[in-house]
PDB file of N, CA and C in Angstrom:
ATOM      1  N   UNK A   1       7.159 -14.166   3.703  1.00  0.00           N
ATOM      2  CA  UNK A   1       6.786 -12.766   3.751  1.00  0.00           C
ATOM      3  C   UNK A   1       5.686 -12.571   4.796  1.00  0.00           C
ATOM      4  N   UNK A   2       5.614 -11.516   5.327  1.00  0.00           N
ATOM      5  CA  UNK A   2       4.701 -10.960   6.763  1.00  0.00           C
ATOM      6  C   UNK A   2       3.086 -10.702   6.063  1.00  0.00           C
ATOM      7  N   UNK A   3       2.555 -12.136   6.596  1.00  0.00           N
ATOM      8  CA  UNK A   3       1.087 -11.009   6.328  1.00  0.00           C
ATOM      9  C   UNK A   3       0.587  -9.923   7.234  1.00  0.00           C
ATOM     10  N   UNK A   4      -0.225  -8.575   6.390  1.00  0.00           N
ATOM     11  CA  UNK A   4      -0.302  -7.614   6.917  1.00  0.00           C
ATOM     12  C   UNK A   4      -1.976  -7.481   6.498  1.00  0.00           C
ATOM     13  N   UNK A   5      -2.760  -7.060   7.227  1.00  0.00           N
ATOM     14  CA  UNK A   5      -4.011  -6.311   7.385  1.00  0.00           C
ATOM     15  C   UNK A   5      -4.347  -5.644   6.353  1.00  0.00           C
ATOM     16  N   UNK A   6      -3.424  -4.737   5.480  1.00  0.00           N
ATOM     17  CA  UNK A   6      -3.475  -3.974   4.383  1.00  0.00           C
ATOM     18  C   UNK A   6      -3.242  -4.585   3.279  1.00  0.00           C
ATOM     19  N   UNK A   7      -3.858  -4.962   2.089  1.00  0.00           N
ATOM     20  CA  UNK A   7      -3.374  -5.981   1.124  1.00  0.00           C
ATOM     21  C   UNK A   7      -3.051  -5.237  -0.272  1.00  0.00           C
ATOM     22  N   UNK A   8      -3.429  -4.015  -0.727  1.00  0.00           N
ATOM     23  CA  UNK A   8      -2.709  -2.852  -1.411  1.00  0.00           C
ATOM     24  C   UNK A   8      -2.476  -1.595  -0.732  1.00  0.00           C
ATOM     25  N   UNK A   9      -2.006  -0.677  -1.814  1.00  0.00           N
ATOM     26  CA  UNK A   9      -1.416   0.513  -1.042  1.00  0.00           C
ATOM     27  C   UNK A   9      -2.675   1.456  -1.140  1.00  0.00           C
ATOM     28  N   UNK A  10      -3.268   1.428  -2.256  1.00  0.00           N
ATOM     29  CA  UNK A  10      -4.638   1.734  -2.176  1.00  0.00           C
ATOM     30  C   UNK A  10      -6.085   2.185  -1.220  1.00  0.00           C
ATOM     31  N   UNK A  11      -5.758   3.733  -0.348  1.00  0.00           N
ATOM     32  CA  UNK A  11      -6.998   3.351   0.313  1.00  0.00           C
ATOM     33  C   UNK A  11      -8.345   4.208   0.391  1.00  0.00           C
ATOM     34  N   UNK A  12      -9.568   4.101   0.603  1.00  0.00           N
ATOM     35  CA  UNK A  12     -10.696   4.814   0.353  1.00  0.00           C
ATOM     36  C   UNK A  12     -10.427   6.203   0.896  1.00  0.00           C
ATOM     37  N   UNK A  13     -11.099   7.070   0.598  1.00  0.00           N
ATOM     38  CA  UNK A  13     -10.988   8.348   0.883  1.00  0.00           C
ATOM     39  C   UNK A  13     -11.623   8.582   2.616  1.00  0.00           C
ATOM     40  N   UNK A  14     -12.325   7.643   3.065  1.00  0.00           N
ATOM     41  CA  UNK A  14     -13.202   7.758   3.837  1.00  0.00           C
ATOM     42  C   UNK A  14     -11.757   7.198   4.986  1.00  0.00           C
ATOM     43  N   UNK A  15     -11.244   6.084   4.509  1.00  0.00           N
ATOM     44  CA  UNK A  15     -10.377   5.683   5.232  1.00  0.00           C
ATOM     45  C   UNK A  15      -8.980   6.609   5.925  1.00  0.00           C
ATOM     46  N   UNK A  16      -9.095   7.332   4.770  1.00  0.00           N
ATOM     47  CA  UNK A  16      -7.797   8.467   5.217  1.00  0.00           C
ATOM     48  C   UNK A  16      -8.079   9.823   5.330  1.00  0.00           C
ATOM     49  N   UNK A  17      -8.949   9.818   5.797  1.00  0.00           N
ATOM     50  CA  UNK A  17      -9.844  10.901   6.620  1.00  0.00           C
ATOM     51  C   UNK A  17      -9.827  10.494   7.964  1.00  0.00           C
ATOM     52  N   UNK A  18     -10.046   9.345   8.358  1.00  0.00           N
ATOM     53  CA  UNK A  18      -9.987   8.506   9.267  1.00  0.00           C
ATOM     54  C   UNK A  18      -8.932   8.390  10.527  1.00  0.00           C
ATOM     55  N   UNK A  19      -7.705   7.938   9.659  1.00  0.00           N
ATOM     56  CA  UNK A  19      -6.521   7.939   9.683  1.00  0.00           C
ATOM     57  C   UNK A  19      -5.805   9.267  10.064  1.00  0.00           C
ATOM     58  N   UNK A  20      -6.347  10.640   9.138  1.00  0.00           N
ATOM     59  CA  UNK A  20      -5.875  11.859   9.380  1.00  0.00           C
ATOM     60  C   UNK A  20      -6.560  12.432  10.898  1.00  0.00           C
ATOM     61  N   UNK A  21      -7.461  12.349  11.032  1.00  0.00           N
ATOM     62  CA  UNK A  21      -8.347  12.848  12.480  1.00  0.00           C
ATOM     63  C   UNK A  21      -7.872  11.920  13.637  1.00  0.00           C
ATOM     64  N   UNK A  22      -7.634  10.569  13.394  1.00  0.00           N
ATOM     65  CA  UNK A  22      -6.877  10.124  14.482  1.00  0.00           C
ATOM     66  C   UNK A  22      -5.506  10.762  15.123  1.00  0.00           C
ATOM     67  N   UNK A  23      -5.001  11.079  14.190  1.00  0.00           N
ATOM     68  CA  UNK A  23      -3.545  10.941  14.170  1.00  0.00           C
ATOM     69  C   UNK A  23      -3.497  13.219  14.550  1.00  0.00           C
ATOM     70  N   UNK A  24      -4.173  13.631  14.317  1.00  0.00           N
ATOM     71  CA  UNK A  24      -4.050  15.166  14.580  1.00  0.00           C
ATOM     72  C   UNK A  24      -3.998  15.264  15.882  1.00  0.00           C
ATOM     73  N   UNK A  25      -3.314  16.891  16.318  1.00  0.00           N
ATOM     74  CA  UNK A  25      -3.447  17.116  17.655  1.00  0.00           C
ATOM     75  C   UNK A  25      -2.656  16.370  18.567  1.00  0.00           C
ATOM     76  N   UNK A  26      -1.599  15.256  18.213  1.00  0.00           N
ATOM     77  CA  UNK A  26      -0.627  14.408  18.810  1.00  0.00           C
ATOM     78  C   UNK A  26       0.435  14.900  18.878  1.00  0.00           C
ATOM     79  N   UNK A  27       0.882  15.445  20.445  1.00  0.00           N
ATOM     80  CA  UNK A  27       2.424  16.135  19.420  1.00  0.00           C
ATOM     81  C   UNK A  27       3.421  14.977  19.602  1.00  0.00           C
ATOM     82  N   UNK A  28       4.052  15.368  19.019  1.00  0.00           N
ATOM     83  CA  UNK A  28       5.499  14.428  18.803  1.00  0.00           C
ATOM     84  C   UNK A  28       6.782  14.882  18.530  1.00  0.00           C
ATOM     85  N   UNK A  29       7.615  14.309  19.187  1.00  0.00           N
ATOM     86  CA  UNK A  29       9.005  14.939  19.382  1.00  0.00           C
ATOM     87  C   UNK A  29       9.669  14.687  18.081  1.00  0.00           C
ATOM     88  N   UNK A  30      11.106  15.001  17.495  1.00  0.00           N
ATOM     89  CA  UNK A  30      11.338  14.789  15.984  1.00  0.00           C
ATOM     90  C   UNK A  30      11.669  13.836  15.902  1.00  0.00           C
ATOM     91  N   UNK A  31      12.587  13.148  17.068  1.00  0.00           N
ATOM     92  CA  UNK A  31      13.115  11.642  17.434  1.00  0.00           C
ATOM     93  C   UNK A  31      11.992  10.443  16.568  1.00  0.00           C
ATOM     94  N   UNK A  32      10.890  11.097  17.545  1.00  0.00           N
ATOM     95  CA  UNK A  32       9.819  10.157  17.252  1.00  0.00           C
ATOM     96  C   UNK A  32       9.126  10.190  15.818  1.00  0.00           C
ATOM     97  N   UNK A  33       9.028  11.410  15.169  1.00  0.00           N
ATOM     98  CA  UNK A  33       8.689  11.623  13.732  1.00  0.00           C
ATOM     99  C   UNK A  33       9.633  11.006  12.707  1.00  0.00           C
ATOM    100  N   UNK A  34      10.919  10.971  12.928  1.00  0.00           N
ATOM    101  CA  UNK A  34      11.892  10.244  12.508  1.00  0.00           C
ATOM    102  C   UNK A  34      12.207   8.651  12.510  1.00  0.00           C
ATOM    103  N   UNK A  35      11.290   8.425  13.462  1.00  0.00           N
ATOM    104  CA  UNK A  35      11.364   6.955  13.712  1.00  0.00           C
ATOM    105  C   UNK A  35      10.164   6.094  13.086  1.00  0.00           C
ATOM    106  N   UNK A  36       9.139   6.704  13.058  1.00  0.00           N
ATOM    107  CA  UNK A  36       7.539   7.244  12.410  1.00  0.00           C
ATOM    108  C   UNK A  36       8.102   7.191  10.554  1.00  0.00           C
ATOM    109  N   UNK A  37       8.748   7.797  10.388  1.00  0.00           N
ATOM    110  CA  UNK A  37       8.756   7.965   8.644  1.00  0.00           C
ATOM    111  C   UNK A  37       9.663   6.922   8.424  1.00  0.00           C
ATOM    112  N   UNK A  38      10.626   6.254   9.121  1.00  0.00           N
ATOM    113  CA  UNK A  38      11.553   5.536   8.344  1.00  0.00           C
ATOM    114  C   UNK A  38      10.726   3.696   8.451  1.00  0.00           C
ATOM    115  N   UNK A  39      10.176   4.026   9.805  1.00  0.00           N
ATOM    116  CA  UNK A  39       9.405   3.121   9.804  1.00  0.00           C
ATOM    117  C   UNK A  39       7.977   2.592   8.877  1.00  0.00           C
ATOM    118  N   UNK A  40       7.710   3.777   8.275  1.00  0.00           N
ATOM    119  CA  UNK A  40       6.838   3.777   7.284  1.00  0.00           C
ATOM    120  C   UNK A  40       7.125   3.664   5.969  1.00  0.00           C
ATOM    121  N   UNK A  41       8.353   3.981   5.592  1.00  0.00           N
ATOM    122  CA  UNK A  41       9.271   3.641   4.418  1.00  0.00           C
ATOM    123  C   UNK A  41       9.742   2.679   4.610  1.00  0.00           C
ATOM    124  N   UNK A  42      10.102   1.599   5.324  1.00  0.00           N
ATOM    125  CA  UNK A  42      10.254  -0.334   5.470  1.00  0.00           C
ATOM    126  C   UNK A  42       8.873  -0.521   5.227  1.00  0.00           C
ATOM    127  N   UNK A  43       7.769  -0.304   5.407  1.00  0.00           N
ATOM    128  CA  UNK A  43       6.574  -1.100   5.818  1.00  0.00           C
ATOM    129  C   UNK A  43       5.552  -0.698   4.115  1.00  0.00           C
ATOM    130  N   UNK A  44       6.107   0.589   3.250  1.00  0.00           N
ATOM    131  CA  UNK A  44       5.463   0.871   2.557  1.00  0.00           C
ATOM    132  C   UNK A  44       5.993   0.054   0.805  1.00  0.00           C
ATOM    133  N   UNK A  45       7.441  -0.303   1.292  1.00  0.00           N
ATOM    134  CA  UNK A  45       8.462  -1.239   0.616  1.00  0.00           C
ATOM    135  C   UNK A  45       7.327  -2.664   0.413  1.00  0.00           C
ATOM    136  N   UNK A  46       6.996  -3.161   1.125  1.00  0.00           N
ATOM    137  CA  UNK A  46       6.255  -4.430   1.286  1.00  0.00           C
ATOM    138  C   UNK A  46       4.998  -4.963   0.825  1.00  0.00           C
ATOM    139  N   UNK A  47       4.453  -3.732   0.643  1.00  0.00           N
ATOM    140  CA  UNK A  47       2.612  -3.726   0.596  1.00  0.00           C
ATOM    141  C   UNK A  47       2.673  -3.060  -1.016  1.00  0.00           C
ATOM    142  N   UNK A  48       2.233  -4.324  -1.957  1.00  0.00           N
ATOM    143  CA  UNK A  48       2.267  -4.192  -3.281  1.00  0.00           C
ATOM    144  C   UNK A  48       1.240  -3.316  -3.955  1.00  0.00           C
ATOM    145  N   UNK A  49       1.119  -2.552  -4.793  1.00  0.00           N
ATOM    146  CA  UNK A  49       0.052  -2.125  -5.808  1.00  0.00           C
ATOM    147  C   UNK A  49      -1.036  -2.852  -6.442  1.00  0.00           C
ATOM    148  N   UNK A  50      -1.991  -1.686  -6.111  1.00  0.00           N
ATOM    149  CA  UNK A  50      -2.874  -3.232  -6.460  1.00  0.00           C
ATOM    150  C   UNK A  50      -3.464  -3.557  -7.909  1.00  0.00           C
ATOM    151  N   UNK A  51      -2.934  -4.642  -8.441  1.00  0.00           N
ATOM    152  CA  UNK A  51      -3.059  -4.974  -9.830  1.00  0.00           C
ATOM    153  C   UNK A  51      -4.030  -4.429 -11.148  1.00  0.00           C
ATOM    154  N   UNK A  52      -3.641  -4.133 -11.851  1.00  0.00           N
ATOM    155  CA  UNK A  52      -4.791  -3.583 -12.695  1.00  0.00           C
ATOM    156  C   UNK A  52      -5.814  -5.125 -13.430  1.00  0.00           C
ATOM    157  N   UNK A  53      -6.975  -4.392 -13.660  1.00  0.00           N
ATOM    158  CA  UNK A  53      -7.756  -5.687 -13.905  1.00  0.00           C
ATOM    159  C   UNK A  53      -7.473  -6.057 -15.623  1.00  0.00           C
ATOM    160  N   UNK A  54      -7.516  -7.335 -15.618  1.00  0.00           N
ATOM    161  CA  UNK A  54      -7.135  -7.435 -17.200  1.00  0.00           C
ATOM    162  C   UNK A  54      -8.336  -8.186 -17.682  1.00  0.00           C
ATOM    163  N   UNK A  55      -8.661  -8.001 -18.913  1.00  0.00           N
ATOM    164  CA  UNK A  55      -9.846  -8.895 -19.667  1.00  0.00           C
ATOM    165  C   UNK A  55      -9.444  -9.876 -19.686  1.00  0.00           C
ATOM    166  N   UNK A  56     -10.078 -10.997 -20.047  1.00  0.00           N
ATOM    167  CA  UNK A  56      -9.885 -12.439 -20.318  1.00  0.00           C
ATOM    168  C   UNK A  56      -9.112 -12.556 -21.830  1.00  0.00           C
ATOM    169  N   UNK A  57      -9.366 -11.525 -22.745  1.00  0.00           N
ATOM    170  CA  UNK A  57      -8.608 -11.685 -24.164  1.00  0.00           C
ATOM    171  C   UNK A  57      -7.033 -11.221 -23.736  1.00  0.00           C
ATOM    172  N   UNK A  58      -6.693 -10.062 -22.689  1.00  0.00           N
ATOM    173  CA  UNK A  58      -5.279  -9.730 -22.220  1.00  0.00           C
ATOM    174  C   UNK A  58      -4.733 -10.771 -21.654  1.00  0.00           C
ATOM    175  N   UNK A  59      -5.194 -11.546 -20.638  1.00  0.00           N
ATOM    176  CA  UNK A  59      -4.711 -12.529 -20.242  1.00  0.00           C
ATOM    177  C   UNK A  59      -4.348 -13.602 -20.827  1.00  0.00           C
ATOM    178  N   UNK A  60      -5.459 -14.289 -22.149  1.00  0.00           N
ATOM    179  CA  UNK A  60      -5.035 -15.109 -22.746  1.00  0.00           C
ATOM    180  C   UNK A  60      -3.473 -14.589 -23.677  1.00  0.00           C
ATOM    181  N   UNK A  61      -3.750 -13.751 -24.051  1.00  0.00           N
ATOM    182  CA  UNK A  61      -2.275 -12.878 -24.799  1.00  0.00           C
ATOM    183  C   UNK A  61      -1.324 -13.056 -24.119  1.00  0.00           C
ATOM    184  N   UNK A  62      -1.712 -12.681 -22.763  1.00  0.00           N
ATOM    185  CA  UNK A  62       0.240 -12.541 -22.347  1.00  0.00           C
ATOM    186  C   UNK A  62       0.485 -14.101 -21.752  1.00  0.00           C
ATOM    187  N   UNK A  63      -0.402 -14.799 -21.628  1.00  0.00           N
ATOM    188  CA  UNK A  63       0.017 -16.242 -21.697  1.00  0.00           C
ATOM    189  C   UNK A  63       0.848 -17.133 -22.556  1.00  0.00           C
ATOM    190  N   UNK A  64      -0.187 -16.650 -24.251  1.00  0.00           N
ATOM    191  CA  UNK A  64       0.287 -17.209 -24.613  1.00  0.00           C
ATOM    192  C   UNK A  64       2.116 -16.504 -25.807  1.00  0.00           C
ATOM    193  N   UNK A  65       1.861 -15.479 -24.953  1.00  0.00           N
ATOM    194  CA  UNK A  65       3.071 -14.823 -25.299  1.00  0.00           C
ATOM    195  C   UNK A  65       4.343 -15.654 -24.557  1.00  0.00           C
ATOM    196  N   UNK A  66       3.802 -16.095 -22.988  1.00  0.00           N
ATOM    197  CA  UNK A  66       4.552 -16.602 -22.378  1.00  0.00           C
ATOM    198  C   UNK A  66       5.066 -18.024 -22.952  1.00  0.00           C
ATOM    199  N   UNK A  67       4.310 -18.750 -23.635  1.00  0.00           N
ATOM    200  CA  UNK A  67       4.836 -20.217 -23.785  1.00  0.00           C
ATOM    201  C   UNK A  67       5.418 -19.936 -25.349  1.00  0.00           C
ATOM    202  N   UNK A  68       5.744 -18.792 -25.567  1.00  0.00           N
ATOM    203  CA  UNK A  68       6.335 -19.118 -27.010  1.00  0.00           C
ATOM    204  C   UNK A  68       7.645 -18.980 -26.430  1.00  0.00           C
TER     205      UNK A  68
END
């Protein structure tokens, strides 16, 4: 699997503010918006959610849920 720069889908608010002001004021043809979204739907397929945190008593549980 491709490592990528982004390690959840998850990102700060500050970051996609960021992201949005870069990206304004660019025009773009539909070709290219089209090529832009599908390309972002392969790439958004890949980059997992990022895990919820579990206590040490959840973890022991679903462990030992696992070896029964």
């Amino acid at each position: 699997m491709k490592e990528y720069k982004r390690q959840y889908r998850q990102l700060s608010d500050e970051t996609k503010n960021k992201i949005s002001n870069s990206n304004k004021n660019k025009p773009k043809t539909e070709i290219q918006k089209q090529r832009i979204r599908q390309a972002m739907i392969q790439y958004w397929k890949t980059v997992p959610n990022k895990p919820n945190s579990l206590s040490m008593d959840d973890y022991l549980k679903r462990n030992d849920n696992d070896r029964k």
